[in-house]
Protein backbone atom coordinates (compact mmCIF):
# COMPACT_ATOMS: atom_id res chain seq x y z
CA UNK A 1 17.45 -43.71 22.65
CA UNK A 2 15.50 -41.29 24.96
CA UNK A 3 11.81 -40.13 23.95
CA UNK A 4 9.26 -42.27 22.77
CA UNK A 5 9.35 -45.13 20.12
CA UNK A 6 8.48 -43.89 16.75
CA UNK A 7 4.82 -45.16 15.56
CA UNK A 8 4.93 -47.77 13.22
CA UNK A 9 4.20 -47.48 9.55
CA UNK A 10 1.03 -49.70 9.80
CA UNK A 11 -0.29 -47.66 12.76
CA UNK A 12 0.94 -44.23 10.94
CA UNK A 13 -1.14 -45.83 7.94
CA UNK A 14 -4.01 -46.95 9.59
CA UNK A 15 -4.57 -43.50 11.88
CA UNK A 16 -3.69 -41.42 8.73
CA UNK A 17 -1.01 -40.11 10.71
CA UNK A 18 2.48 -38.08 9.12
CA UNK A 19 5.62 -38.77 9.73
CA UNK A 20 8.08 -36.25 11.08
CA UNK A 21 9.62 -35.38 7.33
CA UNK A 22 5.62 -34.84 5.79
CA UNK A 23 5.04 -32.46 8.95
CA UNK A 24 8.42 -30.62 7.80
CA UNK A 25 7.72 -30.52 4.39
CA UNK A 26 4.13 -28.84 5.23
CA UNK A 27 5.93 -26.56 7.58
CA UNK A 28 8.33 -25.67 4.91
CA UNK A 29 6.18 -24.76 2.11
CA UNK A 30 6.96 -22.22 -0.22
CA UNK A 31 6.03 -18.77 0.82
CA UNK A 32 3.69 -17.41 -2.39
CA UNK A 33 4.93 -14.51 -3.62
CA UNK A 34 2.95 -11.10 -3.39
CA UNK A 35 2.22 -10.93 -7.24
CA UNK A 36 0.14 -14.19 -6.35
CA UNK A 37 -1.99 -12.94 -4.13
CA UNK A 38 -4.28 -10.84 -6.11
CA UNK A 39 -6.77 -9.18 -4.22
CA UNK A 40 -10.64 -10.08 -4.94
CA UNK A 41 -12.08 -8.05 -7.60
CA UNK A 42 -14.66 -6.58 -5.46
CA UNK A 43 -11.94 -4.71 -3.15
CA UNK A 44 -12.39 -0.80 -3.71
CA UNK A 45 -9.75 0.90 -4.08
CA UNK A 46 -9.20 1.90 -0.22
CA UNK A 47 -9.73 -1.56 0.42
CA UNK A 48 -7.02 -2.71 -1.95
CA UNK A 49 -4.58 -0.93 0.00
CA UNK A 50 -5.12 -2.16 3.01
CA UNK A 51 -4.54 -5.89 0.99
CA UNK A 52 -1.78 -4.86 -0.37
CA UNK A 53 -0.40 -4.45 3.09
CA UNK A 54 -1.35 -7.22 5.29
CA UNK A 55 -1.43 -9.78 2.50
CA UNK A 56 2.49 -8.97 2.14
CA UNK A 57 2.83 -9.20 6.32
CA UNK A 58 0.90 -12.18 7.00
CA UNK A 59 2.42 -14.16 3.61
CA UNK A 60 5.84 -13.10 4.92
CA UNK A 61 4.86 -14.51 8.17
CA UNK A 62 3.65 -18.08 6.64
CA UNK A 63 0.13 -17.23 8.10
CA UNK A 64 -1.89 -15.98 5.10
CA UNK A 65 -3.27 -19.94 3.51
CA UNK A 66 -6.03 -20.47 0.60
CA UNK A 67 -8.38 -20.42 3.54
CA UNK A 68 -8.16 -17.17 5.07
CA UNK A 69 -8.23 -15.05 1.80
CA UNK A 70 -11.44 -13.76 2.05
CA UNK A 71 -10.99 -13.19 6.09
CA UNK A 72 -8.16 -11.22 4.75
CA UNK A 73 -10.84 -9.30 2.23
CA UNK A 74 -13.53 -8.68 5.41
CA UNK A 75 -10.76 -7.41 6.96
CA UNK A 76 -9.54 -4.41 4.37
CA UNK A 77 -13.15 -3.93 3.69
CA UNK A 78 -13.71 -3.45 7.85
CA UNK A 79 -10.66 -1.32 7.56
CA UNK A 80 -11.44 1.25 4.85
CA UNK A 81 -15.47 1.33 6.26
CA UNK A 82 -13.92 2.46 10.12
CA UNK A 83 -12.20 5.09 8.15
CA UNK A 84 -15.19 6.03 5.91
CA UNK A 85 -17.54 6.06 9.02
CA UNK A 86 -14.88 7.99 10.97
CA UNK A 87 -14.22 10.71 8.01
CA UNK A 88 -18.39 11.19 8.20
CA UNK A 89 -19.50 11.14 11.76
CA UNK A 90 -15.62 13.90 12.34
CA UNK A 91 -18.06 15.95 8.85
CA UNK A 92 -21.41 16.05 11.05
CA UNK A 93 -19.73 16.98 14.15
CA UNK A 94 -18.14 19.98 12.51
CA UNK A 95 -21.64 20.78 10.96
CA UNK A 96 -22.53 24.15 11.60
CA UNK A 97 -26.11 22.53 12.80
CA UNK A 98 -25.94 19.63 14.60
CA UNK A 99 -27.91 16.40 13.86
CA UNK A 100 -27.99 14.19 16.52
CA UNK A 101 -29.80 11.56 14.98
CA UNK A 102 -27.33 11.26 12.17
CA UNK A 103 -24.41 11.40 14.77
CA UNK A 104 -26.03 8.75 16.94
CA UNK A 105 -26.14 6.49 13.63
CA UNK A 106 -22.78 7.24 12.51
CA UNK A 107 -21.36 6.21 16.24
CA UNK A 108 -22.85 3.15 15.99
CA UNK A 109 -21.78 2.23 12.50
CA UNK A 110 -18.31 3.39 13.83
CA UNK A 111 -18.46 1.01 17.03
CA UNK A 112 -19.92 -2.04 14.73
CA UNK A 113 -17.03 -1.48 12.41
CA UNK A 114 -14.93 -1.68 14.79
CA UNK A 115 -16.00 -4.56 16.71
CA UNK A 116 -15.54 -6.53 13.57
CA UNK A 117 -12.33 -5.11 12.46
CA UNK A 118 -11.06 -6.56 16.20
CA UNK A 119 -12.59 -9.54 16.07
CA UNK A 120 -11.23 -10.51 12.14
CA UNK A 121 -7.81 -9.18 12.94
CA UNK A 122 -7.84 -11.60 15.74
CA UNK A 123 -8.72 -14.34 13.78
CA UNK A 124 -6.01 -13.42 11.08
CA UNK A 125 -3.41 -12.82 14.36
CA UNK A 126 -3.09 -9.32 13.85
CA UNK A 127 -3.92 -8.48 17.63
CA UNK A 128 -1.90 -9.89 20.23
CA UNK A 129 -4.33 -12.55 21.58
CA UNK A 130 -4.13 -13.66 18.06
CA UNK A 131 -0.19 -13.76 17.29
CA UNK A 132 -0.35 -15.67 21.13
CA UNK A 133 -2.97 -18.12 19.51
CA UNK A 134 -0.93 -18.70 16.41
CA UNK A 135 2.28 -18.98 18.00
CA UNK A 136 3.63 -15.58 15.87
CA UNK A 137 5.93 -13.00 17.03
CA UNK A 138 5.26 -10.16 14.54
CA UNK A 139 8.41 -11.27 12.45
CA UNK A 140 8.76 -13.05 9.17
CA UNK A 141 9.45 -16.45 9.62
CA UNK A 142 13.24 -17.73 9.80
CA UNK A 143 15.07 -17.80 6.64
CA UNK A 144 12.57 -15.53 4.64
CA UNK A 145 14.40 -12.21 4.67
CA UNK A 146 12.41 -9.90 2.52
CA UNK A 147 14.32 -7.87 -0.14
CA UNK A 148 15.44 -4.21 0.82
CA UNK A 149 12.97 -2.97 -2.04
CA UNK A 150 10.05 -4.39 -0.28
CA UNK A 151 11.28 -2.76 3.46
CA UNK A 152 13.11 -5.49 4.95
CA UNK A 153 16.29 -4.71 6.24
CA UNK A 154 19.43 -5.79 4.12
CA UNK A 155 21.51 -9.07 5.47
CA UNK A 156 24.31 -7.34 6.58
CA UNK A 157 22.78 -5.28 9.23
CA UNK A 158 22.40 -6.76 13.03
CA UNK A 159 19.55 -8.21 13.86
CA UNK A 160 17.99 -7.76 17.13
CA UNK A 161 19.10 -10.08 20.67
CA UNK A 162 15.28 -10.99 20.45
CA UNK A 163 15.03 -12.20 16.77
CA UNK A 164 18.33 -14.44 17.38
CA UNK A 165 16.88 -15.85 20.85
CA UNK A 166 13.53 -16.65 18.66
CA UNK A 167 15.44 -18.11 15.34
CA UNK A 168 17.43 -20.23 17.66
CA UNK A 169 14.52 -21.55 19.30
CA UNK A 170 12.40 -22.35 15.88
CA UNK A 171 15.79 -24.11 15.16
CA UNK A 172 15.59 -26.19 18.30
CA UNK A 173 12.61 -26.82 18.06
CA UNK A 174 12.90 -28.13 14.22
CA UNK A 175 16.19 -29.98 15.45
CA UNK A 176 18.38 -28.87 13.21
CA UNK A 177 21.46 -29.30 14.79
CA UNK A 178 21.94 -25.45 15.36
CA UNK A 179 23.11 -24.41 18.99
């Protein structure tokens, strides 16, 4: 037997500790489905768009929990205000008669937006420090192939060298006999 002894059931017990077939069965949780997540009735309609879209990508990618919903809401709302603020300050630029304290104000809002677009997209793993965090490539999780209707690609066409290399090592890793 190589590795370490398994804990016992007592110690499991008394450290309220899982065993390696609870951790599975957490990491194997059914992926809700997009008609579930309903976005918050305070989402304008911009704003709904933007859920629409990463609620589908970060479900897809088993990252989206209970928890991180309204993270997921601050985001589309940081989303559609960059855009608003953007739309605006590109408006008084174009102005005929520049006003420079308006523009001043409307680069700021801009540059606030987007400081906490980053830093929520970060915390949902959207930016690259954040996929590195969460341990997430970019690609839906192994063995949840999205339909062709909602833009996934259809079974029968090759996947790429680098999504084999990374389902084989999730199966490794989950020990599932695969090699």
């Amino acid at each position: 037997m190589r590795g370490r002894k398994p804990k016992p059931a007592a110690d499991r017990a008394l450290h309220n500790s899982e065993d390696r077939a609870a951790h599975r069965a957490r990491a194997e949780a059914p992926i809700p489905a997009r008609a579930e997540l309903e976005a918050p009735a305070t989402l304008t309609k911009p704003e709904r768009r933007y859920w629409d879209h990463f609620a589908g990508v970060l479900s897809g990618a088993r990252l989206l929990t209970d928890a991180d919903l309204e993270t997921l809401a601050d985001y589309c709302r940081a989303c559609a205000a960059v855009v608003d603020r953007d739309v605006a300050l590109r408006q008084a630029l174009l102005a005929s008669a520049l006003d420079q304290s308006l523009v001043r104000m409307l680069d700021n809002q801009v540059r606030q937006w987007i400081a906490r677009k980053t830093r929520l997209a970060s915390e949902l793993g959207l930016t690259a420090i954040g996929r590195a965090r969460l341990g997430w490539t970019g690609h839906r999780a192994p063995g949840t192939v999205p339909a062709a209707s909602e833009g996934g690609q259809p079974p029968d066409r090759p996947r790429s060298k680098l999504v084999e290399l990374q389902e084989r090592a999730a199966s490794l890793r989950r020990g599932d006999g695969v090699h």
